[in-house]
Protein backbone atom coordinates (compact mmCIF):
# COMPACT_ATOMS: atom_id res chain seq x y z
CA UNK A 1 -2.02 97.76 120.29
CA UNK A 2 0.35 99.16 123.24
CA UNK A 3 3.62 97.26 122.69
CA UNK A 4 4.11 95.52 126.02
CA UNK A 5 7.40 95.05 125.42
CA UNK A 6 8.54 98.33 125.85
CA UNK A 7 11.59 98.50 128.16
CA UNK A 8 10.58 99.28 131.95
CA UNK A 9 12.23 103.21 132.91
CA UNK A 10 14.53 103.45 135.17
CA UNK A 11 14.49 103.84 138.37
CA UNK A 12 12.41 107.23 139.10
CA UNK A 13 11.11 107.42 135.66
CA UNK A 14 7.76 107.46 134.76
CA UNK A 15 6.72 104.51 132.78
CA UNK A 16 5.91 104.71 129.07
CA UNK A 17 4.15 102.67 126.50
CA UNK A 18 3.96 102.63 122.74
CA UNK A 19 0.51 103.03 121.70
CA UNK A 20 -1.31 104.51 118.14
CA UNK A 21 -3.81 106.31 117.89
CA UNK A 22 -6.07 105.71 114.13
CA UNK A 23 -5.77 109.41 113.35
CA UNK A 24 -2.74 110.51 114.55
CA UNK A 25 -0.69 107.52 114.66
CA UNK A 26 1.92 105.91 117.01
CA UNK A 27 3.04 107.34 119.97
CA UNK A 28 4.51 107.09 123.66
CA UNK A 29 2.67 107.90 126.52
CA UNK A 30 2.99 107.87 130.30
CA UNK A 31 1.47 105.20 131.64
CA UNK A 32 -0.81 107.26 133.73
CA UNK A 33 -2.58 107.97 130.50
CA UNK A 34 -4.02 104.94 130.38
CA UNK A 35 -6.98 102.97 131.45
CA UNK A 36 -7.62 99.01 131.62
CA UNK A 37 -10.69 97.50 131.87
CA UNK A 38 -10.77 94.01 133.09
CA UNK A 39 -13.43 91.22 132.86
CA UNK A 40 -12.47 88.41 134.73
CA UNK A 41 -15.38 86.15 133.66
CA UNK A 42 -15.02 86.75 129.67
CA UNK A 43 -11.31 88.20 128.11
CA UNK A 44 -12.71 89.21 125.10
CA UNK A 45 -14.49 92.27 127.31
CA UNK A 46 -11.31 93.82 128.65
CA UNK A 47 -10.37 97.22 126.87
CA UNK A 48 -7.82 99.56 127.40
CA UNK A 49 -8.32 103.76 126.59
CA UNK A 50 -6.32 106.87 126.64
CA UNK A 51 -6.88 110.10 124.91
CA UNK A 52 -4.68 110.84 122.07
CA UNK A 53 -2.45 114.15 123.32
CA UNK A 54 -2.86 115.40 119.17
CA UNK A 55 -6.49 115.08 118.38
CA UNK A 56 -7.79 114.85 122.21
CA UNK A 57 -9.95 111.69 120.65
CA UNK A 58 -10.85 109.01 123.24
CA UNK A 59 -8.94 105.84 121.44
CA UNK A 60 -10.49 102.68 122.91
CA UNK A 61 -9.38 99.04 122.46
CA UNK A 62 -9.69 95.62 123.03
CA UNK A 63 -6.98 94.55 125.55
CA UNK A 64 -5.63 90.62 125.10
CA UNK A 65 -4.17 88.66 128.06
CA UNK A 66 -0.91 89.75 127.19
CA UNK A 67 -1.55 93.41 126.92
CA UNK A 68 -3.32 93.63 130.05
CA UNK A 69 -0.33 91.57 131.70
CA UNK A 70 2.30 94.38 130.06
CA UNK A 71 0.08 97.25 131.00
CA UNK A 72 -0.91 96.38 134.79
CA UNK A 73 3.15 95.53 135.12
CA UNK A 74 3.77 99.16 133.85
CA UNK A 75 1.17 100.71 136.36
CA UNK A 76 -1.43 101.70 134.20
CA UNK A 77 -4.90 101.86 136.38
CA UNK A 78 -6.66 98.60 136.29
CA UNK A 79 -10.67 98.44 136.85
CA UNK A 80 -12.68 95.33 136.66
CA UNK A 81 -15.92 95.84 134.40
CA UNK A 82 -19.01 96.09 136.33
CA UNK A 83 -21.05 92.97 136.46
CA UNK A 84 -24.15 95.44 135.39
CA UNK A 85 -22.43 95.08 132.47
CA UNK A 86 -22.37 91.73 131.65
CA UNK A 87 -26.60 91.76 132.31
CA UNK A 88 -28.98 91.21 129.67
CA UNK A 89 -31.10 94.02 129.13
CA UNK A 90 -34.53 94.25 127.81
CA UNK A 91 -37.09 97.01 126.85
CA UNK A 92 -36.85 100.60 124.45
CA UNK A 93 -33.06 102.23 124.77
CA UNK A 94 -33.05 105.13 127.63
CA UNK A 95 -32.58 108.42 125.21
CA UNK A 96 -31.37 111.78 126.12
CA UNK A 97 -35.45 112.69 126.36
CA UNK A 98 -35.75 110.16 129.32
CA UNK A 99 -33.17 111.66 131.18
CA UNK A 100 -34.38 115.08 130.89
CA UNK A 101 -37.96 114.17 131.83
CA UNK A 102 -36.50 112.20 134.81
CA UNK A 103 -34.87 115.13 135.98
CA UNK A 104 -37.25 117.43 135.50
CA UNK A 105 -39.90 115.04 137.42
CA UNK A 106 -37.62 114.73 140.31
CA UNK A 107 -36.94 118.22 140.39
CA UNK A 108 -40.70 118.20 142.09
CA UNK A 109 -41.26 117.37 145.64
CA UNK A 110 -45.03 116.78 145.15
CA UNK A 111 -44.35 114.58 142.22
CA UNK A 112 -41.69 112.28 143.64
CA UNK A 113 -43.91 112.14 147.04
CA UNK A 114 -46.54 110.74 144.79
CA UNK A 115 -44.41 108.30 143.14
CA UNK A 116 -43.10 107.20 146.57
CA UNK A 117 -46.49 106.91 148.21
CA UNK A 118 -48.16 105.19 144.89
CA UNK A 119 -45.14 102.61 145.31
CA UNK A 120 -45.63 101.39 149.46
């Protein structure tokens, strides 16, 4: 967990924050290495992420009230989570195979005319 508490820089400094990374450990970053996630409608969704300088691993966590009070007052980027998120979602999960065949169909004029005319 970033320690929040970690004194403000002075005046032209960059801000940094005590964070830890599980392979590498604890650390200090700027605080443009971070990112905060923010769900306004449920806490418990807000994250904050930063890649760990060492082991270049994306370290993701779950961001309390507090933390994302001590890391927006440091600077660090704050973006609310996209309501798309928060959907339910039904049906098979979209695989790597359904992406390719997607592209590959719209890749095709005739076929995507088809689809468009088959759909009016």
């Amino acid at each position: 967990m970033p320690d929040p508490t970690t004194p403000a820089p002075r005046a032209g400094e960059p801000a940094r924050i005590t964070c830890s990374c599980p392979v590498c450990g604890a650390m200090t970053l700027p605080a443009d290495s971070f990112d905060l996630v923010v769900c306004a409608s449920d806490a418990a969704r807000s994250f904050y992420q930063f890649t760990c300088p060492k082991c270049s691993g994306l370290v993701t966590k779950q961001a309390s009230e507090r933390v994302v009070t001590g890391l927006s007052a440091r600077g660090v980027r704050v973006a609310s989570l996209p309501l798309e998120a928060l959907e339910d979602h039904a049906g098979p999960v979209l695989t790597m195979d359904d992406l390719l065949d997607l592209s590959i169909a719209l890749s095709n004029p005739d076929a995507v005319a088809a689809f468009l005319s088959a759909a009016s």
